[in-house]
N, C-alpha and C. Protein backbone atom coordinates (compact mmCIF):
# COMPACT_ATOMS: atom_id res chain seq x y z
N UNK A 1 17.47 73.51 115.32
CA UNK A 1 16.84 74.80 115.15
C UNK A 1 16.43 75.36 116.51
N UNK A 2 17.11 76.45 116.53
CA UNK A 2 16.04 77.64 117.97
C UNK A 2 15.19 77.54 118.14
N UNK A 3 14.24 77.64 119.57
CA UNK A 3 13.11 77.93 119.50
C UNK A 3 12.91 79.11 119.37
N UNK A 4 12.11 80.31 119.60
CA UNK A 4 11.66 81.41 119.61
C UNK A 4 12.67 81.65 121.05
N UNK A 5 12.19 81.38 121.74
CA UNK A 5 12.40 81.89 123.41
C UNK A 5 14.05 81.69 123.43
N UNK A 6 14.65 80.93 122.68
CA UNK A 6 16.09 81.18 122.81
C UNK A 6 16.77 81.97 122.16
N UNK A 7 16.40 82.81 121.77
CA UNK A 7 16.45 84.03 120.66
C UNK A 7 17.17 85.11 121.59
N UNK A 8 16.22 85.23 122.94
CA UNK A 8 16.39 86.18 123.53
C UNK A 8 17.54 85.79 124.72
N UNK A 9 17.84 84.83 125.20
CA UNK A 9 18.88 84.10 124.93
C UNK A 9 20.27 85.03 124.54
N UNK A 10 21.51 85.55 125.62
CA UNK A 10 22.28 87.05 125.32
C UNK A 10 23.62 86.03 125.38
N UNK A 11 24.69 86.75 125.14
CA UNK A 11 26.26 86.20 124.86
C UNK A 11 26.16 86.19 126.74
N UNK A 12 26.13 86.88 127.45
CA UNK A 12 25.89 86.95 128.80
C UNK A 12 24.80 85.31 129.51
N UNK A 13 23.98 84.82 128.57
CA UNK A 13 23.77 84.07 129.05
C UNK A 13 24.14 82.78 128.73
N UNK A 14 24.88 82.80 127.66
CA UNK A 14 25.36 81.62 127.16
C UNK A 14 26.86 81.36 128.28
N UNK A 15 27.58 82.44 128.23
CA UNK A 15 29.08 82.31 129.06
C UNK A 15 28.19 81.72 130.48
N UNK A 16 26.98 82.43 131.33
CA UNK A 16 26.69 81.64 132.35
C UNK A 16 26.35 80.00 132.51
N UNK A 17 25.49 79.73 131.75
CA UNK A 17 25.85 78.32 130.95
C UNK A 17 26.66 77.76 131.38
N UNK A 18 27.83 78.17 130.53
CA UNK A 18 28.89 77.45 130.54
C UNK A 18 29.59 77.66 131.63
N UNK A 19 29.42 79.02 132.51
CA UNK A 19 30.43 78.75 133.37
C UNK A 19 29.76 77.48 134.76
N UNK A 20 28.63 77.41 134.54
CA UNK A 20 27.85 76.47 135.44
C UNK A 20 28.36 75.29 135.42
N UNK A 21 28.14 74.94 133.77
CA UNK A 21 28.98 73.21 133.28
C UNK A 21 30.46 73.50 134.42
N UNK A 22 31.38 74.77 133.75
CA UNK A 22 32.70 74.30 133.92
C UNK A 22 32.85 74.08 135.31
N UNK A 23 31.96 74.46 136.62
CA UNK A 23 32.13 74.33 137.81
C UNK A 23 31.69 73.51 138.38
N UNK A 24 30.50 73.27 137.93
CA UNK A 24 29.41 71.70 138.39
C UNK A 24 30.07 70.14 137.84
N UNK A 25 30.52 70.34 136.44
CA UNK A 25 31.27 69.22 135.64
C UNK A 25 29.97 67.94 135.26
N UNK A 26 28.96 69.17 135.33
CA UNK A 26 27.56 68.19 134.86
C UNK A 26 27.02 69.52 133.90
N UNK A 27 26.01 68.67 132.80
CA UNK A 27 25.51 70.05 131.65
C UNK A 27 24.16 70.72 132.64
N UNK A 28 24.30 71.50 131.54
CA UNK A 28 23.17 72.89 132.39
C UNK A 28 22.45 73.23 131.08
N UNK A 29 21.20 72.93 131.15
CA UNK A 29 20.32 73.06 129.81
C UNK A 29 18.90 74.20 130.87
N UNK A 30 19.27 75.66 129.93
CA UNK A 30 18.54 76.35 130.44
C UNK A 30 16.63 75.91 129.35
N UNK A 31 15.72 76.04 130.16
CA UNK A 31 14.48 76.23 129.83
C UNK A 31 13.50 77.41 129.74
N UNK A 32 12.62 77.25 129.08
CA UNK A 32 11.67 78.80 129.17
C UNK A 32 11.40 78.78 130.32
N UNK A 33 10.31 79.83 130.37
CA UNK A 33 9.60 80.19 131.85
C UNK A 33 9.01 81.28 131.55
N UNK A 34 8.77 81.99 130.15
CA UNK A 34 7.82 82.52 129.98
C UNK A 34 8.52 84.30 129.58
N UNK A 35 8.87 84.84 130.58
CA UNK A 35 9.31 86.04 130.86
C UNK A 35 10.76 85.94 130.92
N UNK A 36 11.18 84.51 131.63
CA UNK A 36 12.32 84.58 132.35
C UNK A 36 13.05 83.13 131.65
N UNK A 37 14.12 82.67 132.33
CA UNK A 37 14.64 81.19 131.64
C UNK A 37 15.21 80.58 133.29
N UNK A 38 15.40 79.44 133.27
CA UNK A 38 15.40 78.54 134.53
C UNK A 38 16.77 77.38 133.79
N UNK A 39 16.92 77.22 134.91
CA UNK A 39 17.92 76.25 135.05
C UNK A 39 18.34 75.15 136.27
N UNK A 40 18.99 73.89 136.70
CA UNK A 40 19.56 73.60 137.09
C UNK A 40 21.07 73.59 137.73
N UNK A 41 21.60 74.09 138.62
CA UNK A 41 23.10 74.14 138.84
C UNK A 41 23.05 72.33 139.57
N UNK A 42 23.50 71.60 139.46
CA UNK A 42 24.08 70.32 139.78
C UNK A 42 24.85 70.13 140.12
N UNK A 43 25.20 70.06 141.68
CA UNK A 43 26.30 69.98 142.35
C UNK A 43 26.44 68.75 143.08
N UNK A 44 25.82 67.54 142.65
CA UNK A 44 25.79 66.31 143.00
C UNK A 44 27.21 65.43 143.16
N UNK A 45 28.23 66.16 142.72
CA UNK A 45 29.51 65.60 142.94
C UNK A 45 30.48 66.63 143.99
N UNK A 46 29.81 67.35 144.52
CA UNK A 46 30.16 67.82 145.76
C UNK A 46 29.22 68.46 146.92
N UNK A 47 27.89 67.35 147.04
CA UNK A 47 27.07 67.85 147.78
C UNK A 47 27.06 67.85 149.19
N UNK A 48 28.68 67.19 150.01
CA UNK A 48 29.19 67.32 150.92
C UNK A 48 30.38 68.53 151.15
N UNK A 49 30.01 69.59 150.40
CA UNK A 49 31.09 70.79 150.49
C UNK A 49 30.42 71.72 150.30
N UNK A 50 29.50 72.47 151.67
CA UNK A 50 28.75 73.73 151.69
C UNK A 50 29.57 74.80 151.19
N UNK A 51 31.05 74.71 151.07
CA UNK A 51 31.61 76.23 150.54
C UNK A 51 31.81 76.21 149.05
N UNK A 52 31.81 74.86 148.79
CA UNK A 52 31.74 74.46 147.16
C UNK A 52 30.45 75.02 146.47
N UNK A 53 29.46 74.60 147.30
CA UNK A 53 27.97 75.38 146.90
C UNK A 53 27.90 76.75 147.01
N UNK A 54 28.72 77.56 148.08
CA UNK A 54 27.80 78.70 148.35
C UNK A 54 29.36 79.33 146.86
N UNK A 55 30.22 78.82 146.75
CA UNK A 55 31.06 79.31 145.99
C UNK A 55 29.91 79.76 144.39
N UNK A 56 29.34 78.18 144.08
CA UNK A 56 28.96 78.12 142.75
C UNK A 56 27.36 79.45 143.10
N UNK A 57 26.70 79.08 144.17
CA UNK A 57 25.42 80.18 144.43
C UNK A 57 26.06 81.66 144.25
N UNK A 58 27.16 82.00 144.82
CA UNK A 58 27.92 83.26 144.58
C UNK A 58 28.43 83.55 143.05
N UNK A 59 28.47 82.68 142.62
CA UNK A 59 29.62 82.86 140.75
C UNK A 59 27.75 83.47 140.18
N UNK A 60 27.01 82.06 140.55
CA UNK A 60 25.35 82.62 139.87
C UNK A 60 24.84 83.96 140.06
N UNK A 61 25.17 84.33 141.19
CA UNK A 61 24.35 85.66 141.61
C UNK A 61 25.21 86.60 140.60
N UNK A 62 26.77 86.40 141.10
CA UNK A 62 27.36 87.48 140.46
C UNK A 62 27.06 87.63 139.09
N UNK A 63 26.79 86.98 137.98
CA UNK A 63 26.77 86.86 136.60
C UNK A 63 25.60 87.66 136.41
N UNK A 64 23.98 87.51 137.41
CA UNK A 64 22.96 87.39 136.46
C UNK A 64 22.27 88.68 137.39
N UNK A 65 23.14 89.22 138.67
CA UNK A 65 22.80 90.39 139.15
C UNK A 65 21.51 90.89 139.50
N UNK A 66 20.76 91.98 139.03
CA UNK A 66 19.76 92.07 138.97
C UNK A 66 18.66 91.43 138.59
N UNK A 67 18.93 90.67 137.75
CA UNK A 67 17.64 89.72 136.56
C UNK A 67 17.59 88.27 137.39
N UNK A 68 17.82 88.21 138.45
CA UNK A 68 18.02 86.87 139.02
C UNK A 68 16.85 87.03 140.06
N UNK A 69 15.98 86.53 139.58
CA UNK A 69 14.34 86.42 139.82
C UNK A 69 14.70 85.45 141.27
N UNK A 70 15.53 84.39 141.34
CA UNK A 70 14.95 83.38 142.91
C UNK A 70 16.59 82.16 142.60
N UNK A 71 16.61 81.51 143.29
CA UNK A 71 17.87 80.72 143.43
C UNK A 71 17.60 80.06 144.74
N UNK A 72 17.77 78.64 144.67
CA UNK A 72 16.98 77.74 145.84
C UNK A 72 17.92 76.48 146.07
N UNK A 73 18.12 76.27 147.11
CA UNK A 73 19.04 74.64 147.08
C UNK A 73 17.94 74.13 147.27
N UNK A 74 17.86 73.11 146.58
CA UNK A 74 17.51 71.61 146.80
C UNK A 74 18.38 70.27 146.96
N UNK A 75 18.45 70.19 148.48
CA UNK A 75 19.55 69.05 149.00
C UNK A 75 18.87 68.17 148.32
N UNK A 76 17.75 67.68 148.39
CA UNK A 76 17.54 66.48 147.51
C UNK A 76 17.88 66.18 146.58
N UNK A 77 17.47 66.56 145.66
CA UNK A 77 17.99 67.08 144.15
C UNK A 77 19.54 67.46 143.96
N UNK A 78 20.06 67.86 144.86
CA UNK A 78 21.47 68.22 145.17
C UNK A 78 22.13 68.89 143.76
N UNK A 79 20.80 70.16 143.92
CA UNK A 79 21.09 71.21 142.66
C UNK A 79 20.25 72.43 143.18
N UNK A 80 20.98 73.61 142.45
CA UNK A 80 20.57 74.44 143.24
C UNK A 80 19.61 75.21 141.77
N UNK A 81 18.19 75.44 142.04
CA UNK A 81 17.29 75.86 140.88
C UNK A 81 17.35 77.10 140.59
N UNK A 82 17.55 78.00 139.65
CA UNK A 82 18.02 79.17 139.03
C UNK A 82 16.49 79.92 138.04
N UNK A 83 15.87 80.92 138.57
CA UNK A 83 15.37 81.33 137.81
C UNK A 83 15.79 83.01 137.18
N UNK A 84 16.35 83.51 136.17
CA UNK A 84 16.45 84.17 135.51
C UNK A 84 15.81 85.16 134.09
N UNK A 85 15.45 86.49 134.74
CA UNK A 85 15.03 87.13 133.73
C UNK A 85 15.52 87.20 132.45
N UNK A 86 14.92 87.75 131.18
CA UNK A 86 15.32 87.75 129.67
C UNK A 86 15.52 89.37 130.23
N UNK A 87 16.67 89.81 129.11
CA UNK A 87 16.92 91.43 129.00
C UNK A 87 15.40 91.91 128.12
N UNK A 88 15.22 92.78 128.27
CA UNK A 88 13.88 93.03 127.87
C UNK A 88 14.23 94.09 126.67
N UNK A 89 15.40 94.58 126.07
CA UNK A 89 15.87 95.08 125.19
C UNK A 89 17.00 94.72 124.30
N UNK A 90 17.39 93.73 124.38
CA UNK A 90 18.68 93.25 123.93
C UNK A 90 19.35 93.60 125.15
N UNK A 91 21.00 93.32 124.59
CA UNK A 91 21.78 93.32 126.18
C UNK A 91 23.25 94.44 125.51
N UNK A 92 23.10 95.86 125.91
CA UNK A 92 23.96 96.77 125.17
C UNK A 92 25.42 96.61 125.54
N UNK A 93 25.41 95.77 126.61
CA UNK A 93 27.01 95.39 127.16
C UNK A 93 27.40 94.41 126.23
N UNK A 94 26.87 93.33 125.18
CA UNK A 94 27.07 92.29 124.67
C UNK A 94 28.38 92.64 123.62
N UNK A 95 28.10 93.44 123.79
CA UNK A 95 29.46 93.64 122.58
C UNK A 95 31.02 93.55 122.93
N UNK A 96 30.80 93.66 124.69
CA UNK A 96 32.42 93.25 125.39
C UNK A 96 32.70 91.93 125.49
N UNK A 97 31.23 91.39 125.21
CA UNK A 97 31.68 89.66 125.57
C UNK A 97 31.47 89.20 124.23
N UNK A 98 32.76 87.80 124.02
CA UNK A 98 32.77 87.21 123.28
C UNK A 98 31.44 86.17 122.34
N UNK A 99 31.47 86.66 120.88
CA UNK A 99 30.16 86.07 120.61
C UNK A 99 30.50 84.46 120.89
N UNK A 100 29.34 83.77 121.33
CA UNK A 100 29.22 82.49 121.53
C UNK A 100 27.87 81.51 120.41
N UNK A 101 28.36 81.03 120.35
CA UNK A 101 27.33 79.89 119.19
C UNK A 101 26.52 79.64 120.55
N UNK A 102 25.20 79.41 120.39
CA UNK A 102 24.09 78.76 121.12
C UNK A 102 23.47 78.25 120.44
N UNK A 103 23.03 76.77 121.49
CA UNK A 103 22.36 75.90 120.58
C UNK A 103 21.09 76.13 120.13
């Protein structure tokens, strides 16, 4: 079952999701944050390839555009932390992208 906060949760943010998994090849389980939703990018299987990173930091920005509150490497962690706004009206572009099941 959904929580509340994944409700708001758009077909736009589910494809980012996934396009994170399909590039990292590790899962990406977004969390609340209140206003906004957060995530992990995990690039721990190529944390010796700065163009591999700035590739996956570039795919992130491009997807989440404006609503992309902060984005941070952490070499330690060897993931880069993603915080992302909720559409604050629904998302009126959603209808070009394919509906997606979310968990």
């Amino acid at each position: 079952m959904k929580n509340a906060w994944q409700s708001k949760l758009t077909a736009f943010d589910a494809e980012l999701v996934k396009m994170v998994e399909s590039v990292t090849d590790k899962p990406c389980e977004p969390k609340n944050g209140g206003n906004h939703f957060f995530f992990e990018a995990d690039y721990g299987n190529h944390a010796n390839e700065p163009d591999y990173i700035l590739a996956i930091w570039d795919a992130i920005e491009g997807r989440t555009g404006k609503r992309l509150i902060s984005m941070k490497d952490d070499p330690e962690r060897h993931a880069l932390l993603v915080r992302v706004k909720f559409y604050k009206d629904g998302c009126p572009d959603a209808a070009f992208v394919p509906k997606i099941e979310q968990e």
